[in-house]
Protein backbone atom coordinates (compact mmCIF):
# COMPACT_ATOMS: atom_id res chain seq x y z
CA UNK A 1 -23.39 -39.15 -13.44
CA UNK A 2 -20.70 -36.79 -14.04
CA UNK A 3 -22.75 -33.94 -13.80
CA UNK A 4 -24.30 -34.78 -11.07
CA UNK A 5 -23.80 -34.08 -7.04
CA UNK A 6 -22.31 -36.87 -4.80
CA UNK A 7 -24.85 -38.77 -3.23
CA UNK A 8 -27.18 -38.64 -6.52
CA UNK A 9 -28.98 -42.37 -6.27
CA UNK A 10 -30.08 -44.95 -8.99
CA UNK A 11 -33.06 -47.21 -7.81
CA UNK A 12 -33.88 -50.70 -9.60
CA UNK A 13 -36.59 -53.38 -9.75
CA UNK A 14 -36.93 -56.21 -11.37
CA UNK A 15 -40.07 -58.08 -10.66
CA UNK A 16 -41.00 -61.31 -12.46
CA UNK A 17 -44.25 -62.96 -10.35
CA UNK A 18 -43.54 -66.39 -12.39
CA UNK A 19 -40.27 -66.97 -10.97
CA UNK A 20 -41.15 -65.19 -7.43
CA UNK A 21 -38.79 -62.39 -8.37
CA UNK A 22 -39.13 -59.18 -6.75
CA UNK A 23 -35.80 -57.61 -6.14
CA UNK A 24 -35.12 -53.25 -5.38
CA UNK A 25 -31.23 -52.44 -6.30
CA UNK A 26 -29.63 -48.94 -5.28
CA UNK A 27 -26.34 -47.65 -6.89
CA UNK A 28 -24.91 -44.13 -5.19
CA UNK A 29 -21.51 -42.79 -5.53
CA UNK A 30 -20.12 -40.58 -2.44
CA UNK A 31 -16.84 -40.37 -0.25
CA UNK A 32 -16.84 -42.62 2.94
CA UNK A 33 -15.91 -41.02 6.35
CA UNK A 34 -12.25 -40.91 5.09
CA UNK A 35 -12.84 -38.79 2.21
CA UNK A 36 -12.03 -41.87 -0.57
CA UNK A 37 -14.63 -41.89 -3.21
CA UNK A 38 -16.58 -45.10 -3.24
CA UNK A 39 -19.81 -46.80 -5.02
CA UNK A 40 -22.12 -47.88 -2.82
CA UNK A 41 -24.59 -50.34 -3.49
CA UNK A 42 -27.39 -51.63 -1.28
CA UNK A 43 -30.27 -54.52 -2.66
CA UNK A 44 -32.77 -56.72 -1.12
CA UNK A 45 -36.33 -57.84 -1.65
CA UNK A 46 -39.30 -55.83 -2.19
CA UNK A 47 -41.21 -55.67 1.48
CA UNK A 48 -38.64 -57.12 3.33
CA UNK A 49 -37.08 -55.25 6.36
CA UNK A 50 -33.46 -57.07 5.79
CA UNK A 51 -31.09 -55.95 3.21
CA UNK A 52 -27.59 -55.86 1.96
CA UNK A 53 -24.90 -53.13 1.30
CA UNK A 54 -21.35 -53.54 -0.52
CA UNK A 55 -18.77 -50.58 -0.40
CA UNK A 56 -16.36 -50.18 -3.47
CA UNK A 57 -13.44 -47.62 -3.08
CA UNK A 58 -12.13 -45.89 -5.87
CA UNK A 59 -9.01 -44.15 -6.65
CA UNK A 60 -11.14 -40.76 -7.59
CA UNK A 61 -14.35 -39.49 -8.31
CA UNK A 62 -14.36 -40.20 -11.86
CA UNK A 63 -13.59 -43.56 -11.50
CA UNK A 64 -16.13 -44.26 -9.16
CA UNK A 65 -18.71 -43.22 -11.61
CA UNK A 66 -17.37 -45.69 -14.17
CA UNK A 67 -17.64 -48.42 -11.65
CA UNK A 68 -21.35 -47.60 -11.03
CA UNK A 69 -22.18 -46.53 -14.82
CA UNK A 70 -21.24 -50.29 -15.43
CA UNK A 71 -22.65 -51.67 -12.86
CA UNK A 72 -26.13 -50.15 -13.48
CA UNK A 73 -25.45 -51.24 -17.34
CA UNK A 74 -25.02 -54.62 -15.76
CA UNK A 75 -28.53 -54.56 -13.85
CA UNK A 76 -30.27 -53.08 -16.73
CA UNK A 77 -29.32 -56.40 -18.86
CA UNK A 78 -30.40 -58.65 -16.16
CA UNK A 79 -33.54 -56.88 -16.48
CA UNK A 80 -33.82 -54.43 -13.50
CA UNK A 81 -36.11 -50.90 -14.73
CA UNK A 82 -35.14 -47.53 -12.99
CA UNK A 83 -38.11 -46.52 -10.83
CA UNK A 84 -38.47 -43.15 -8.82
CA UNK A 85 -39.58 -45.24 -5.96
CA UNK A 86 -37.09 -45.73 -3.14
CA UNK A 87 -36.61 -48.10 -0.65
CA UNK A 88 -35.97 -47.26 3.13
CA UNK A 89 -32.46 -48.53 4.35
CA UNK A 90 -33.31 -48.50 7.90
């Protein structure tokens, strides 16, 4: 992500139909409105209009993109796959 402009976006899924399982996970790093850098993560279920979004600050830029290099690393091993697909946050 280092190379990479703010704002650039990692999408998730992990669907499993046996255990009614079908989650959407997006990881972005970007300031907030004060200029403090921040991962921001948003998930919910696949179709549903309702979702959730958590805001982590970070001391720089760099850092930030540790924070959501792990996390991503995280959601990989829970079994979430990168997809191109994106999900409207409306």
């Amino acid at each position: 992500m280092a190379t990479e402009a703010p704002g650039c976006v990692w999408h998730g899924e992990r669907i499993d139909a046996l255990k009614n399982c079908f989650r959407w996970y997006r990881v972005w790093v970007q300031p907030d409105l004060f200029g403090v850098w921040a991962v921001w993560t948003a998930w919910g279920r696949i179709g549903s209009k309702t979702y959730r979004l958590r805001l982590q600050p970070a001391a720089t830029r760099d850092e930030a993109e540790q924070k959501a290099r792990a996390l991503i690393r995280r959601k990989t091993q829970r079994g979430y796959q990168s997809t191109a697909r994106r999900p409207s946050l409306r």
